[in-house]
C-alpha atoms as a PDB file:
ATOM      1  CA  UNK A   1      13.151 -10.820  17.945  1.00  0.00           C
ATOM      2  CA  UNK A   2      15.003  -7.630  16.653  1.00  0.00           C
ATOM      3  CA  UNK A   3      14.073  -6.053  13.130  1.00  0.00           C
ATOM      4  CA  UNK A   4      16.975  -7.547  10.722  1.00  0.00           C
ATOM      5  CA  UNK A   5      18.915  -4.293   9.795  1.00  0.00           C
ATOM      6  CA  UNK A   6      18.358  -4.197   5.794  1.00  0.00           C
ATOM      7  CA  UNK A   7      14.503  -4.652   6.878  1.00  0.00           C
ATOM      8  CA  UNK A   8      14.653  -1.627   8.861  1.00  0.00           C
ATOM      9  CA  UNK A   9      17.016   0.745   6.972  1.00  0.00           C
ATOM     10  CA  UNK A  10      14.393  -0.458   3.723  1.00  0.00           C
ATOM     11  CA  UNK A  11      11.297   0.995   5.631  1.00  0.00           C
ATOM     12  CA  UNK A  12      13.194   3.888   7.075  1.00  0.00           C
ATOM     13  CA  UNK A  13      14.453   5.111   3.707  1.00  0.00           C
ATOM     14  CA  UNK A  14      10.773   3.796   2.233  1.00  0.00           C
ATOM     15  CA  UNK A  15       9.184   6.121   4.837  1.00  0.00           C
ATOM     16  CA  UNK A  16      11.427   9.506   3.835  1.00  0.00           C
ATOM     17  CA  UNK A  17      11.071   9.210   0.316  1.00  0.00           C
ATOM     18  CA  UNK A  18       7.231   9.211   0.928  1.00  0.00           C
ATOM     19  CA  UNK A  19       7.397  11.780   2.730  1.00  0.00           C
ATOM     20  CA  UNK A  20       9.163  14.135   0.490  1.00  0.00           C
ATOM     21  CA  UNK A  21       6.632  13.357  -1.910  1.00  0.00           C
ATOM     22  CA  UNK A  22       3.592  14.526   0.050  1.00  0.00           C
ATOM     23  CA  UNK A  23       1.949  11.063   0.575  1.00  0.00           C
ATOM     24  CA  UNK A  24       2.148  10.308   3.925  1.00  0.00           C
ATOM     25  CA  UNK A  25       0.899  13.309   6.111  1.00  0.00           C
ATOM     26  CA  UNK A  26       1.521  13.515   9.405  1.00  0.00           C
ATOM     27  CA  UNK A  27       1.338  10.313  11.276  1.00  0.00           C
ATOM     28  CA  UNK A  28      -0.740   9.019   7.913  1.00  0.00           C
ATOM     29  CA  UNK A  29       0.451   5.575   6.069  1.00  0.00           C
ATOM     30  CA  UNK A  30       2.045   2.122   6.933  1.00  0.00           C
ATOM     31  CA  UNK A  31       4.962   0.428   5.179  1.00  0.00           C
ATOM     32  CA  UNK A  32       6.282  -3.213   5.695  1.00  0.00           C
ATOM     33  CA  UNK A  33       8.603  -5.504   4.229  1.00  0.00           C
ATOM     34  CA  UNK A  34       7.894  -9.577   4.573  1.00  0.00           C
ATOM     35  CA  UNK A  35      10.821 -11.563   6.196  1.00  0.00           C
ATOM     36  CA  UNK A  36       9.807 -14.985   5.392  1.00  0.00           C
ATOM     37  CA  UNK A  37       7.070 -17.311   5.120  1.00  0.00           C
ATOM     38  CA  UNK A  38       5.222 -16.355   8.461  1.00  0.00           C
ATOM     39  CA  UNK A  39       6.778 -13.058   9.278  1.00  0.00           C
ATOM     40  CA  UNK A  40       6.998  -9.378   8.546  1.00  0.00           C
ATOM     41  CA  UNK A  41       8.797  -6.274   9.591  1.00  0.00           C
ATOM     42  CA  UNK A  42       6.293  -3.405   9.922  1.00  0.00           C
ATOM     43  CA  UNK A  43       6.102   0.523  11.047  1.00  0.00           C
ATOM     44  CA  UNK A  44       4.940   1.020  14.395  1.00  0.00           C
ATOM     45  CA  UNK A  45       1.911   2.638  15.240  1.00  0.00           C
ATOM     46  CA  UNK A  46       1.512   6.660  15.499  1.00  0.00           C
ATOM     47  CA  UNK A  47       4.905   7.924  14.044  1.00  0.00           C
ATOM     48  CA  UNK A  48       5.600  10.301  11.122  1.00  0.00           C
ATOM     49  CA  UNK A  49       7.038   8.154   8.465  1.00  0.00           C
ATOM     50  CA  UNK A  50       9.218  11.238   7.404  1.00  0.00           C
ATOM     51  CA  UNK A  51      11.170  10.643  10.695  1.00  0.00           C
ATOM     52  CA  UNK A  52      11.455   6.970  11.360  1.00  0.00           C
ATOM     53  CA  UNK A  53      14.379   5.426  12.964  1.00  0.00           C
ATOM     54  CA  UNK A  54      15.353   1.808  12.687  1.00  0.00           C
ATOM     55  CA  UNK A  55      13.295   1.434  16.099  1.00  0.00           C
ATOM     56  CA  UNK A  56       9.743   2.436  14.937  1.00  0.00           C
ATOM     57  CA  UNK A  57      10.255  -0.987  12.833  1.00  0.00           C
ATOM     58  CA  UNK A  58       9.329  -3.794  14.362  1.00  0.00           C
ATOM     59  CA  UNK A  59       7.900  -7.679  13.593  1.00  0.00           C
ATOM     60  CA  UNK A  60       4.690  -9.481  13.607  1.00  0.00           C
ATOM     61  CA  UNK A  61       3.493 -12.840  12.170  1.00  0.00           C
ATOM     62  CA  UNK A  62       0.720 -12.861   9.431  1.00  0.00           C
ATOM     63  CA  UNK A  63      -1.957 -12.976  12.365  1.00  0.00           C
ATOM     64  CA  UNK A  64      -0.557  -9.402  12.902  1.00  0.00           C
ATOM     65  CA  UNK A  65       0.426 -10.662  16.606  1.00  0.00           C
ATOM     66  CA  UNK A  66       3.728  -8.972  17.525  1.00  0.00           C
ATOM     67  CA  UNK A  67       6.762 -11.122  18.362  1.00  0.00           C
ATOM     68  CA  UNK A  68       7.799  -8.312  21.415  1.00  0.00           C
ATOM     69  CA  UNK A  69       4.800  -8.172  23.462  1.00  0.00           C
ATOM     70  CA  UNK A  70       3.433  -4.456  24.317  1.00  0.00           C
ATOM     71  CA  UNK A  71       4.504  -2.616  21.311  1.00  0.00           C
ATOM     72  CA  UNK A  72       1.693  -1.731  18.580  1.00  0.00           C
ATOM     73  CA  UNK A  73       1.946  -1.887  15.197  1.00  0.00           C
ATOM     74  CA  UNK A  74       0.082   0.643  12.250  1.00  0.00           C
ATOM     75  CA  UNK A  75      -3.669  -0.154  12.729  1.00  0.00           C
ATOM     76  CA  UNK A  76      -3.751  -1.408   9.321  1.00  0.00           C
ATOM     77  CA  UNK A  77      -1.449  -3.736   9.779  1.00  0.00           C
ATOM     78  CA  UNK A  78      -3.750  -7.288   9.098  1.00  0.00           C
ATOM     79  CA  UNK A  79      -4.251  -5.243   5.415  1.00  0.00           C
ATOM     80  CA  UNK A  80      -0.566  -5.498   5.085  1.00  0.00           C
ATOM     81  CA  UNK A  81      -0.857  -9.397   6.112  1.00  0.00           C
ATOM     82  CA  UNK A  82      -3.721 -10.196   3.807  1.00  0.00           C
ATOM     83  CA  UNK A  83      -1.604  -9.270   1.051  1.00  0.00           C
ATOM     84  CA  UNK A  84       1.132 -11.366   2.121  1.00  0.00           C
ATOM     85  CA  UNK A  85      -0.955 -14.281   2.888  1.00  0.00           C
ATOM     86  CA  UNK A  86      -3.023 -13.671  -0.246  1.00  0.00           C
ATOM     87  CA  UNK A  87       0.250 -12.950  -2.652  1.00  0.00           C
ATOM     88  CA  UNK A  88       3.503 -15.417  -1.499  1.00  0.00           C
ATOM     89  CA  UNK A  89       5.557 -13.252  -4.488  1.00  0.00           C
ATOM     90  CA  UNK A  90       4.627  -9.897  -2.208  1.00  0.00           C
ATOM     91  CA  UNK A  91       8.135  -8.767  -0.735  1.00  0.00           C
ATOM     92  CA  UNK A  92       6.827  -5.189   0.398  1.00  0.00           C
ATOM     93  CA  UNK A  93       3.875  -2.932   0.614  1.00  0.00           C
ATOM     94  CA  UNK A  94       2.939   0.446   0.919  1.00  0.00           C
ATOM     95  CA  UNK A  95       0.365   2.474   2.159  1.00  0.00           C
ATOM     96  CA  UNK A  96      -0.027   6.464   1.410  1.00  0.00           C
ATOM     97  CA  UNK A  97      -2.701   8.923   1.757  1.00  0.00           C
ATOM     98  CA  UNK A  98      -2.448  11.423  -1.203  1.00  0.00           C
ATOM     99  CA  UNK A  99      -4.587  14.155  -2.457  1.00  0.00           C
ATOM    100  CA  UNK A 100      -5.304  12.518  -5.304  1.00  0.00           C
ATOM    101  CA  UNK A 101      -5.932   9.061  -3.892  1.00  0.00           C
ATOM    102  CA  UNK A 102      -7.833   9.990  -1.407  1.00  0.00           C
ATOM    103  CA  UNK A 103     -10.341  12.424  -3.534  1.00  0.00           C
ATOM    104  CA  UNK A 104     -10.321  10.063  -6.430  1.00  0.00           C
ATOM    105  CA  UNK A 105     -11.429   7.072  -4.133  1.00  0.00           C
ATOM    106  CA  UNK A 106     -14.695   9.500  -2.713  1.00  0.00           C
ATOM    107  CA  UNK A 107     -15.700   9.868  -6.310  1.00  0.00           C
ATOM    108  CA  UNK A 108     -15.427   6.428  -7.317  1.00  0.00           C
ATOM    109  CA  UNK A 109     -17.539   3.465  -7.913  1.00  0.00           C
ATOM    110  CA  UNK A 110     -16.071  -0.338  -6.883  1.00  0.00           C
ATOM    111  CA  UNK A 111     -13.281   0.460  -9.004  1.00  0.00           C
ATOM    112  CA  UNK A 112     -11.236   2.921 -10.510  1.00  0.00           C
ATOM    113  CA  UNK A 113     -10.084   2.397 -14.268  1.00  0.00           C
ATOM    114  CA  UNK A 114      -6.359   4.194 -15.377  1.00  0.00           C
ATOM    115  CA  UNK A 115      -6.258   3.584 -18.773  1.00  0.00           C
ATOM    116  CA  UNK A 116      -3.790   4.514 -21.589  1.00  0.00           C
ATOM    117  CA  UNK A 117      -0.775   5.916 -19.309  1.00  0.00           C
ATOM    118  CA  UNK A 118       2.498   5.492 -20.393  1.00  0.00           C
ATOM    119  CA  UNK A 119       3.071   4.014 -16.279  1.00  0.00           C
ATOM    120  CA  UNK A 120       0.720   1.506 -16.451  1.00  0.00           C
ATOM    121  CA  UNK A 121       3.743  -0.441 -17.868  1.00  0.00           C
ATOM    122  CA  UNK A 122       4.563  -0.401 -14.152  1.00  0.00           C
ATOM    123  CA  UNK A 123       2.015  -3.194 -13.258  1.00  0.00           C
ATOM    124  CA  UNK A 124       1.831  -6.540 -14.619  1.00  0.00           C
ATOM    125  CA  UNK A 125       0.614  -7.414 -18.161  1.00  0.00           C
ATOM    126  CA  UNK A 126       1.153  -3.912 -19.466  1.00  0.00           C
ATOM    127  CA  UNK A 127       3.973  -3.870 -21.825  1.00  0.00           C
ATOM    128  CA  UNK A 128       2.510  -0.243 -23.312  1.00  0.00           C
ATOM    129  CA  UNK A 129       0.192   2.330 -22.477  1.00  0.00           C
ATOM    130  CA  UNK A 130      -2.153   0.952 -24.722  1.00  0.00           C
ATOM    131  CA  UNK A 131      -3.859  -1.297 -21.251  1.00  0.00           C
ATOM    132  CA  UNK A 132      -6.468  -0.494 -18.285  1.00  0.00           C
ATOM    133  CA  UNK A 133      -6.192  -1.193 -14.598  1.00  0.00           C
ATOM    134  CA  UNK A 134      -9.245  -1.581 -12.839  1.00  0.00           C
ATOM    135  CA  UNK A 135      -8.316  -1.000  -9.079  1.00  0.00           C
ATOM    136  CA  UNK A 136     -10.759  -1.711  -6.315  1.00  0.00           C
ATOM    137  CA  UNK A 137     -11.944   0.487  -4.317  1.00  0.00           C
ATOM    138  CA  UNK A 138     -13.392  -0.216  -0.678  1.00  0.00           C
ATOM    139  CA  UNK A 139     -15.111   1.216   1.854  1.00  0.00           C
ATOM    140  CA  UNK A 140     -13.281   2.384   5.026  1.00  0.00           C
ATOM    141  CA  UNK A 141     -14.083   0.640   8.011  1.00  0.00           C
ATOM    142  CA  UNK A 142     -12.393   0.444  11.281  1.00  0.00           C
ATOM    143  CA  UNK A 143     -12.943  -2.815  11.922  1.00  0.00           C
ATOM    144  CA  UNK A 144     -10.027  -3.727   9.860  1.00  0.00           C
ATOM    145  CA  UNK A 145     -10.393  -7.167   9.878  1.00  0.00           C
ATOM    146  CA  UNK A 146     -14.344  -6.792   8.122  1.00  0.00           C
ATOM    147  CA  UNK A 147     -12.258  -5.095   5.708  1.00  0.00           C
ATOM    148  CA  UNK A 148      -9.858  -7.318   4.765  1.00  0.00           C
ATOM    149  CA  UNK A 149     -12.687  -9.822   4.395  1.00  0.00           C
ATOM    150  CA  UNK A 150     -14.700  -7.188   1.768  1.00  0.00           C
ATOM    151  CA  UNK A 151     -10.909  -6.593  -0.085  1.00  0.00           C
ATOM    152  CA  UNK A 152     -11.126 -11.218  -0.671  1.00  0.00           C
ATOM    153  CA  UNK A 153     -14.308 -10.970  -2.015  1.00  0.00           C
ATOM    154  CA  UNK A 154     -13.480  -8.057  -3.704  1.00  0.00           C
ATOM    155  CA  UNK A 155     -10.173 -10.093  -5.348  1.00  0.00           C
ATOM    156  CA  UNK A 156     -12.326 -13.339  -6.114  1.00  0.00           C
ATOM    157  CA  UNK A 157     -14.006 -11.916  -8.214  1.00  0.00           C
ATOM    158  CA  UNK A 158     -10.944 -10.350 -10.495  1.00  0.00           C
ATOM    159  CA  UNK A 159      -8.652 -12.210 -13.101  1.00  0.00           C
ATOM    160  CA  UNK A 160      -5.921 -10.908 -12.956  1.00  0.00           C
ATOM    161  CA  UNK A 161      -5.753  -9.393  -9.824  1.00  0.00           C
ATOM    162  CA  UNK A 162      -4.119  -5.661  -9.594  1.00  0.00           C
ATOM    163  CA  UNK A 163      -1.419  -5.302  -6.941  1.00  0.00           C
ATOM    164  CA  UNK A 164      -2.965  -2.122  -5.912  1.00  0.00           C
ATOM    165  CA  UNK A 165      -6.315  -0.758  -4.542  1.00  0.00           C
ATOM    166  CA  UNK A 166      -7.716   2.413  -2.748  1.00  0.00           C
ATOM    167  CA  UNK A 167      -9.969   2.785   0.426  1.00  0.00           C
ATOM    168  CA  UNK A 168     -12.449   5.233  -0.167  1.00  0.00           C
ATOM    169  CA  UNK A 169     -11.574   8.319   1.198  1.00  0.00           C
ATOM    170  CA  UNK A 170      -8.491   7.473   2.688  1.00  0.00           C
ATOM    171  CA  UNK A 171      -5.687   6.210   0.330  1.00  0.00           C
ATOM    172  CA  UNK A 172      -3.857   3.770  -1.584  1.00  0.00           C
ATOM    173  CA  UNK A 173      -1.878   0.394  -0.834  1.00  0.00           C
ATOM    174  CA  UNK A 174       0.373  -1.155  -3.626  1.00  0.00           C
ATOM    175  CA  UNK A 175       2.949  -3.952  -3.279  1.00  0.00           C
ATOM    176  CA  UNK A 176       5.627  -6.123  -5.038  1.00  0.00           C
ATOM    177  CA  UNK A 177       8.268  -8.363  -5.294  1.00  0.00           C
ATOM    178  CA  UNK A 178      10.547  -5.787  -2.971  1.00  0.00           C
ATOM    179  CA  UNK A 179      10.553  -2.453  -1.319  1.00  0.00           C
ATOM    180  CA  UNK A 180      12.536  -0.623  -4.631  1.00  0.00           C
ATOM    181  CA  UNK A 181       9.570  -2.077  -6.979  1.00  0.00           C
ATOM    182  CA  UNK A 182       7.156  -1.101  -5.117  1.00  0.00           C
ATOM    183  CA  UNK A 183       8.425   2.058  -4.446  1.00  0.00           C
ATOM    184  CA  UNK A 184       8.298   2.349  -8.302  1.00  0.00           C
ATOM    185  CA  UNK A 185       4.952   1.065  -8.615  1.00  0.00           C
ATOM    186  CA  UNK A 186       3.596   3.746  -5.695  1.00  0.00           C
ATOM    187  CA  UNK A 187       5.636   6.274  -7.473  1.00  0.00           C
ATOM    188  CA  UNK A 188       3.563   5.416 -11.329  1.00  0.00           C
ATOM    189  CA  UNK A 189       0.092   4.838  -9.583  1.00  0.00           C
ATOM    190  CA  UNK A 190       0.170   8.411  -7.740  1.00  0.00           C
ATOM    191  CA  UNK A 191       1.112  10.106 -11.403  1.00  0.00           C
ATOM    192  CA  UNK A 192      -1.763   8.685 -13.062  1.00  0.00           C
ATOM    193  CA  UNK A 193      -3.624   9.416  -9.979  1.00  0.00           C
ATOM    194  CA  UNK A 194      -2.731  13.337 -10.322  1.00  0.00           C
ATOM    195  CA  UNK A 195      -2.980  12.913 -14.085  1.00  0.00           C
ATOM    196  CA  UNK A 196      -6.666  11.703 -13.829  1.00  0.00           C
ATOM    197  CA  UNK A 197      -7.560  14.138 -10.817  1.00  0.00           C
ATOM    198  CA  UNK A 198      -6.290  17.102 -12.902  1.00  0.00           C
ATOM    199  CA  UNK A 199      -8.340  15.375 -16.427  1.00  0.00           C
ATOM    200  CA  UNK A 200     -11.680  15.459 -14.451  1.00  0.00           C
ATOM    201  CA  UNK A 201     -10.979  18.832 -13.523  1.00  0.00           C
ATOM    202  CA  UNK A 202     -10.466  20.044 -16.997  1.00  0.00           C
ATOM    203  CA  UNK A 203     -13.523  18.617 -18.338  1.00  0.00           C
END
């Protein structure tokens, strides 16, 4: 089945705006938009998501099996269905690799605490800065399904759960209700990223 056309000119547009901002290097990150209760449109695998055309979109069920057989989506792509299974609000999600993500996740423990940013109003439960976030953070593994697994255990354990988390040494994944919110909510988590990067330099 084709890629509905708002889907794809979403996660086109998604994909340039992250680039301009420096988070998705090269052929780096993954960005998808759900479609409906058992399907979403995702990036295909091995393109730069500063040049994406409505093609390099395409549709898989929340197995990750694509509906066009022979084309491959991201290799991440059952992290982008474990949200979706895991969060039925979850409209979109992103995935970057930033500086700051990606050195901040190396340093890190099981979980990264942001606390008393004026953008943590961006995720739930926050009406001020006066709030913490305690992200997860998980080791990279290519057998992305073992990882998935590690991120459930990982969110049984939290109350509430953040929509956001960090693989270590690799990057960030946010999501939300749809692809402008969670632009936004990529867009607050990579300032207080920088923001703490640049503190723990300082000290």
């Amino acid at each position: 089945m084709s890629v509905p056309p708002a889907a794809a000119e979403a996660i086109v547009a998604a994909g340039r705006r992250l680039d301009r901002l420096g988070w998705v290097p090269a052929t780096a990150g993954n960005i998808s938009v759900r479609l409906d209760a058992r399907r979403l449109a995702v990036t295909v695998s091995g393109r730069h998501k500063g040049f994406l055309a409505a093609g390099d979109v395409m549709v898989v069920d929340l197995d990750g099996v694509a509906e066009e057989p022979g084309r491959r989506s991201s290799a991440e792509t059952l992290l982008h269905c474990g949200i979706y299974r895991r969060f039925p609000d979850a409209g979109a999600v992103l995935h970057g690799h930033s500086v700051p993500g990606t050195a901040l996740s190396r340093l890190a423990g099981e979980s990264l605490v942001l606390a008393g940013y004026e953008l943590l109003k961006a995720f739930p439960g926050g009406p001020t800065h006066d709030a913490a976030v305690a992200l997860p953070v998980v080791p990279n593994d290519q057998d992305i399904a073992r990882m998935q697994r590690g991120l459930d255990a990982a969110w049984d354990r939290m109350s509430p759960i953040p929509p956001g988390y960090l693989i270590r040494g690799h990057g960030s994944y946010v999501w939300a209700r749809d692809m402008d919110a969670a632009l936004a909510r990529m867009e607050a988590l990579e300032f207080m990223l920088a923001c703490e990067l640049e503190h723990r330099r300082m000290r």
